[in-house]
Every structure is written in structure tokens, then in C-alpha cells.
C-alpha atoms as a PDB file:
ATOM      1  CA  UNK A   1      38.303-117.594  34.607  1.00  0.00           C
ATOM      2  CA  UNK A   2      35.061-115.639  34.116  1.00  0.00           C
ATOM      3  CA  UNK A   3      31.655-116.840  34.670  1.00  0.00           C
ATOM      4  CA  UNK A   4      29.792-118.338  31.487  1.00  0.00           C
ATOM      5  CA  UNK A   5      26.691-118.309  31.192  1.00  0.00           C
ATOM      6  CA  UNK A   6      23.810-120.250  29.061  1.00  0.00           C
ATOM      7  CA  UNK A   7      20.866-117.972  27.964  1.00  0.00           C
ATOM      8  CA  UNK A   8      18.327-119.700  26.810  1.00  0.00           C
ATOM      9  CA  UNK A   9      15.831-117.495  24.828  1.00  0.00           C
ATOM     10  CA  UNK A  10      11.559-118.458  25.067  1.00  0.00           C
ATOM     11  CA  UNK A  11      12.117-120.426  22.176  1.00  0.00           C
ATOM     12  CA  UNK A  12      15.035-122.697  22.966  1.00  0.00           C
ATOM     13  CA  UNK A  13      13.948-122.813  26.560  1.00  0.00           C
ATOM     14  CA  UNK A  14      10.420-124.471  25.494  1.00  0.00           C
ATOM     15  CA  UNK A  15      12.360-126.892  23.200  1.00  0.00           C
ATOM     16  CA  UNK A  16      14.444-128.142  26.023  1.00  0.00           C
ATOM     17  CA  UNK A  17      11.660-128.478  28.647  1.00  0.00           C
ATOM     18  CA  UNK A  18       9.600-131.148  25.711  1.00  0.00           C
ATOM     19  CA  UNK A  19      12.629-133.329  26.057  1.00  0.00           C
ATOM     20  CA  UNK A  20      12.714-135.634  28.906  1.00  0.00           C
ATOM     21  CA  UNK A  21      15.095-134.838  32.090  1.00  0.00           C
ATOM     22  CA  UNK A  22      17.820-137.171  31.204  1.00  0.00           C
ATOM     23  CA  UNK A  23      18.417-135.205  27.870  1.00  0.00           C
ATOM     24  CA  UNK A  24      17.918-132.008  29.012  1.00  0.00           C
ATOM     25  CA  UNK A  25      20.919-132.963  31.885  1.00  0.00           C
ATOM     26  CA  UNK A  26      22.659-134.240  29.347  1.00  0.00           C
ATOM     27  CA  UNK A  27      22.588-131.392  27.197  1.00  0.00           C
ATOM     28  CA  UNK A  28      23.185-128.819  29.548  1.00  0.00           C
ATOM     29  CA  UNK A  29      26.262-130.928  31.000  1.00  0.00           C
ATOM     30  CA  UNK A  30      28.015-130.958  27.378  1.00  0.00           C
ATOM     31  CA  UNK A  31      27.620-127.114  27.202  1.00  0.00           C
ATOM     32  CA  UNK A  32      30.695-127.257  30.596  1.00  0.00           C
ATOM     33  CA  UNK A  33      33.451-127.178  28.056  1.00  0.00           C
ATOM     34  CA  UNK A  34      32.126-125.030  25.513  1.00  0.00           C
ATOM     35  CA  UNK A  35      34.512-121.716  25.810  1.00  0.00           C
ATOM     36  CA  UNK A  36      36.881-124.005  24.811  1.00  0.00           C
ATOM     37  CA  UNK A  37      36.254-126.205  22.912  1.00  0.00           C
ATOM     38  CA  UNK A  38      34.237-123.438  20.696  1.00  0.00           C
ATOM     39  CA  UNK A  39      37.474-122.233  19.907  1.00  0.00           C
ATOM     40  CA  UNK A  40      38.169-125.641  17.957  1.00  0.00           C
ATOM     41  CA  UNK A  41      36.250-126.391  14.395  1.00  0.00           C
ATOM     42  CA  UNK A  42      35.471-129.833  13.784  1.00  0.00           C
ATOM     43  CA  UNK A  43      32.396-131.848  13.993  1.00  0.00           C
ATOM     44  CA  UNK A  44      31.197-130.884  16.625  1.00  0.00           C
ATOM     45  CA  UNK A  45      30.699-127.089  15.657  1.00  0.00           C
ATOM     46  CA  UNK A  46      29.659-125.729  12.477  1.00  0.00           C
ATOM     47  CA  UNK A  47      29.655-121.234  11.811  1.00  0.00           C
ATOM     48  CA  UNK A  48      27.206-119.789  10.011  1.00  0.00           C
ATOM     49  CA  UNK A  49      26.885-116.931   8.744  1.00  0.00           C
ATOM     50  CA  UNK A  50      25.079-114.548   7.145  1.00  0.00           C
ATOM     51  CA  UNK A  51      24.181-110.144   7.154  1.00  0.00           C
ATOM     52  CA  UNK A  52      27.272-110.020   9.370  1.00  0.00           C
ATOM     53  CA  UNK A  53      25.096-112.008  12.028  1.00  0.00           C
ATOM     54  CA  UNK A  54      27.438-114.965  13.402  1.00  0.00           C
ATOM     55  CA  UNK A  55      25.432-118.157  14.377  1.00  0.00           C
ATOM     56  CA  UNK A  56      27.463-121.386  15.874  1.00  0.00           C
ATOM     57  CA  UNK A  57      26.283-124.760  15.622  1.00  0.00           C
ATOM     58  CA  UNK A  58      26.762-127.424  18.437  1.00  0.00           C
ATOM     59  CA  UNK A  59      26.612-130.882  17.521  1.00  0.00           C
ATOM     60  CA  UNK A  60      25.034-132.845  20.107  1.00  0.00           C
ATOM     61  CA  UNK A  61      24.086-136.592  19.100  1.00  0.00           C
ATOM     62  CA  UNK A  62      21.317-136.251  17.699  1.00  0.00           C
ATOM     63  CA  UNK A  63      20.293-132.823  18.052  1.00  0.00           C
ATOM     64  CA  UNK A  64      21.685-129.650  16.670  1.00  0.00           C
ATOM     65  CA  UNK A  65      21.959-126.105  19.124  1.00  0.00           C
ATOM     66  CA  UNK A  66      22.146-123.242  17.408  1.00  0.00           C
ATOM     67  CA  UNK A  67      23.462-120.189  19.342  1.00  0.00           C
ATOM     68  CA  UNK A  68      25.162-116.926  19.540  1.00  0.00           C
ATOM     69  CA  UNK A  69      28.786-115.393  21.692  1.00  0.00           C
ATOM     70  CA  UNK A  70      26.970-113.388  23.809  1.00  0.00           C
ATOM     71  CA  UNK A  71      29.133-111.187  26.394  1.00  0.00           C
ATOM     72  CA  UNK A  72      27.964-113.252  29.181  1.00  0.00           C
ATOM     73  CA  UNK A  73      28.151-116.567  27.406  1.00  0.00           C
ATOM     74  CA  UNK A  74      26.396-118.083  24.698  1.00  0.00           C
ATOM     75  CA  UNK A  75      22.604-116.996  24.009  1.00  0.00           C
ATOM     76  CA  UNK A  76      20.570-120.471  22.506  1.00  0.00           C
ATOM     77  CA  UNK A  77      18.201-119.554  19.786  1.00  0.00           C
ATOM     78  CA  UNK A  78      17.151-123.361  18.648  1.00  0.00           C
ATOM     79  CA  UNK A  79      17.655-126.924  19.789  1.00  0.00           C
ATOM     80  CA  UNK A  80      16.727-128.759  16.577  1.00  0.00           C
ATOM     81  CA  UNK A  81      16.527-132.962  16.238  1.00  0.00           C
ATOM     82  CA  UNK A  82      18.792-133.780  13.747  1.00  0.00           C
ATOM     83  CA  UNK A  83      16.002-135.832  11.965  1.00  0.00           C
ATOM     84  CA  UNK A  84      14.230-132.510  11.844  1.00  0.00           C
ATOM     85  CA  UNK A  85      17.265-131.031   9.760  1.00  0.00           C
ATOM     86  CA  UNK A  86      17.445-133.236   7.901  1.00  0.00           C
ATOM     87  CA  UNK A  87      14.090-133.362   6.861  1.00  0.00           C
ATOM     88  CA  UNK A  88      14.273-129.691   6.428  1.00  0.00           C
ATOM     89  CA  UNK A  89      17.437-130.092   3.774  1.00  0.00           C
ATOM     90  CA  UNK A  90      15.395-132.294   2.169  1.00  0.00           C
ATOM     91  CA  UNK A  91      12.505-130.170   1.291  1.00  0.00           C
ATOM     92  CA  UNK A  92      15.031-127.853   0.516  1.00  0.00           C
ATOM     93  CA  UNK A  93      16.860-130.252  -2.126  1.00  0.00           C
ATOM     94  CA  UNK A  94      20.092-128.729  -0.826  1.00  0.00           C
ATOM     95  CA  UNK A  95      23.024-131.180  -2.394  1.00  0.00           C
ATOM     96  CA  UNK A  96      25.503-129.517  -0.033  1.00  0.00           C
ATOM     97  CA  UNK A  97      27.251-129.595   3.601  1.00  0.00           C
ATOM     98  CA  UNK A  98      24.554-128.821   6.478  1.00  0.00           C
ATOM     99  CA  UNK A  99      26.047-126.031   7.573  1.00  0.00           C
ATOM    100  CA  UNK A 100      26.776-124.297   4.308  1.00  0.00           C
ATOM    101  CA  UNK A 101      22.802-125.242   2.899  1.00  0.00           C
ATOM    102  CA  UNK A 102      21.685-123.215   6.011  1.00  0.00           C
ATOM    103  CA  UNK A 103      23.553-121.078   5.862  1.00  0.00           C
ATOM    104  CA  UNK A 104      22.417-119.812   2.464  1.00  0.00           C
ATOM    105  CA  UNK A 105      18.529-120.666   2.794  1.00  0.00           C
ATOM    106  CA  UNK A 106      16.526-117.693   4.087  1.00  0.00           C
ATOM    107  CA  UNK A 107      14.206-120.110   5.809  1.00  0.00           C
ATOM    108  CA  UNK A 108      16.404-121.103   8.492  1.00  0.00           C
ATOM    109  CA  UNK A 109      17.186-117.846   9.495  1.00  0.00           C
ATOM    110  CA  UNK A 110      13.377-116.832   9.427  1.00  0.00           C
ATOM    111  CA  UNK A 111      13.342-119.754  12.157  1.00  0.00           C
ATOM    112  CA  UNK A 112      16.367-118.351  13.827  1.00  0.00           C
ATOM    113  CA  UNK A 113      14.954-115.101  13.765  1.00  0.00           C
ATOM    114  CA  UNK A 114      11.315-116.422  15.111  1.00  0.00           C
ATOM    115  CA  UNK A 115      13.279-117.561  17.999  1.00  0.00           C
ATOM    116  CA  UNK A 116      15.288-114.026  18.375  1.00  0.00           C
ATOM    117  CA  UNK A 117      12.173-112.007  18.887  1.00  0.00           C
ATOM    118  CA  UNK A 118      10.228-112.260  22.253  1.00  0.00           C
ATOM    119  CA  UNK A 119       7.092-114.451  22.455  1.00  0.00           C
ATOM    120  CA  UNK A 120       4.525-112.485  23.690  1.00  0.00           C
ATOM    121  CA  UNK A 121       2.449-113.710  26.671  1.00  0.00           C
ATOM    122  CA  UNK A 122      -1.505-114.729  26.271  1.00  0.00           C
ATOM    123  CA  UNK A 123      -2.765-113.165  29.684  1.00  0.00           C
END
């Protein structure tokens, strides 16, 4: 078995140090099985895509990961509350399945792409 790695990028790194230890070991403990189990579609794992860009969803209790097959792993682009998504279909008035209304809204992947690009340090 190769090694798998979790890349977090700025974005989804600073999301995941706000949330308090036991979630953040939590979270990082449910990503053990993922090779695997991304092979499977169900619940727990949406695909979106979109510009021939391929963006997985990991369903996590109440939080959402978005991330990326990366050669190494899986890079993480966004650790979202599910409250927050939901909020954000709402504003959107999207009458549809989560995955598919993100899949077609622009302004998700303008956040997805926010977290892609490198944040750029103050000093």
C-alpha cells in the first residue's frame, strides 16, 4: 500500500485550526479510510464537477470537506459547516440536490478557487 497523504491548503488548514481539538482529531481520524471508501458513492461523498476540474465532497456530520485526488493523496480546499451550506443554498434559492446546486453555481467555485490560490503573507 502507498503512503496517503492529507494536504491541507492555507485555507482549509485555517478552517480546521478555529475548530476545537476534539473535532479537528476527529476529522482527521475519518480521513484513515478514505482511498477506499472514496471509491464508493453514497452519502457520504458527493462529485462535483465542473471545466473538467473534479472536486469530491466528504460528508462529515455536520461539516462538509471539499477536496481534490491529488498524486500524493487528497489536497483539502474547504471544510464548510453544513449550516453554512445550507445557508448558502438558500440565498441561492437552489430547489435541487446539494451537490448538483453547487455544482452549477459559479459562487462556490469562486470560494473553491479563493481557497486554490496561495494567501499571501502580511510581513
Amino acid at each position: 500500500m502507498s503512503p496517503f497523504q492529507i494536504i491541507f491548503n492555507p485555507t482549509s488548514a485555517a478552517e480546521l485550526a478555529k475548530m476545537p481539538k476534539e473535532l479537528q482529531l476527529f476529522i482527521l481520524g475519518e480521513f484513515r479510510g478514505l482511498p477506499h471508501d472514496l471509491h464508493s458513492q453514497g452519502e457520504k461523498f458527493g462529485k462535483l464537477e465542473r471545466a473538467g476540474k473534479t472536486l469530491h465532497r466528504f460528508r462529515l456530520g455536520d461539516y462538509r470537506i471539499y477536496f481534490e485526488r491529488h498524486d500524493l493523496g487528497v489536497v483539502v480546499y474547504r471544510i464548510m459547516s453544513r449550516n453554512t451550506l445550507r445557508d448558502f443554498l438558500y440565498r441561492s434559492n437552489l430547489p435541487i440536490r446539494e451537490d448538483e446546486a453547487l455544482q452549477e453555481n459559479p459562487k462556490f467555485w469562486e470560494l473553491i478557487e479563493a481557497a486554490r490560490t496561495p494567501v499571501k503573507s502580511s510581513s
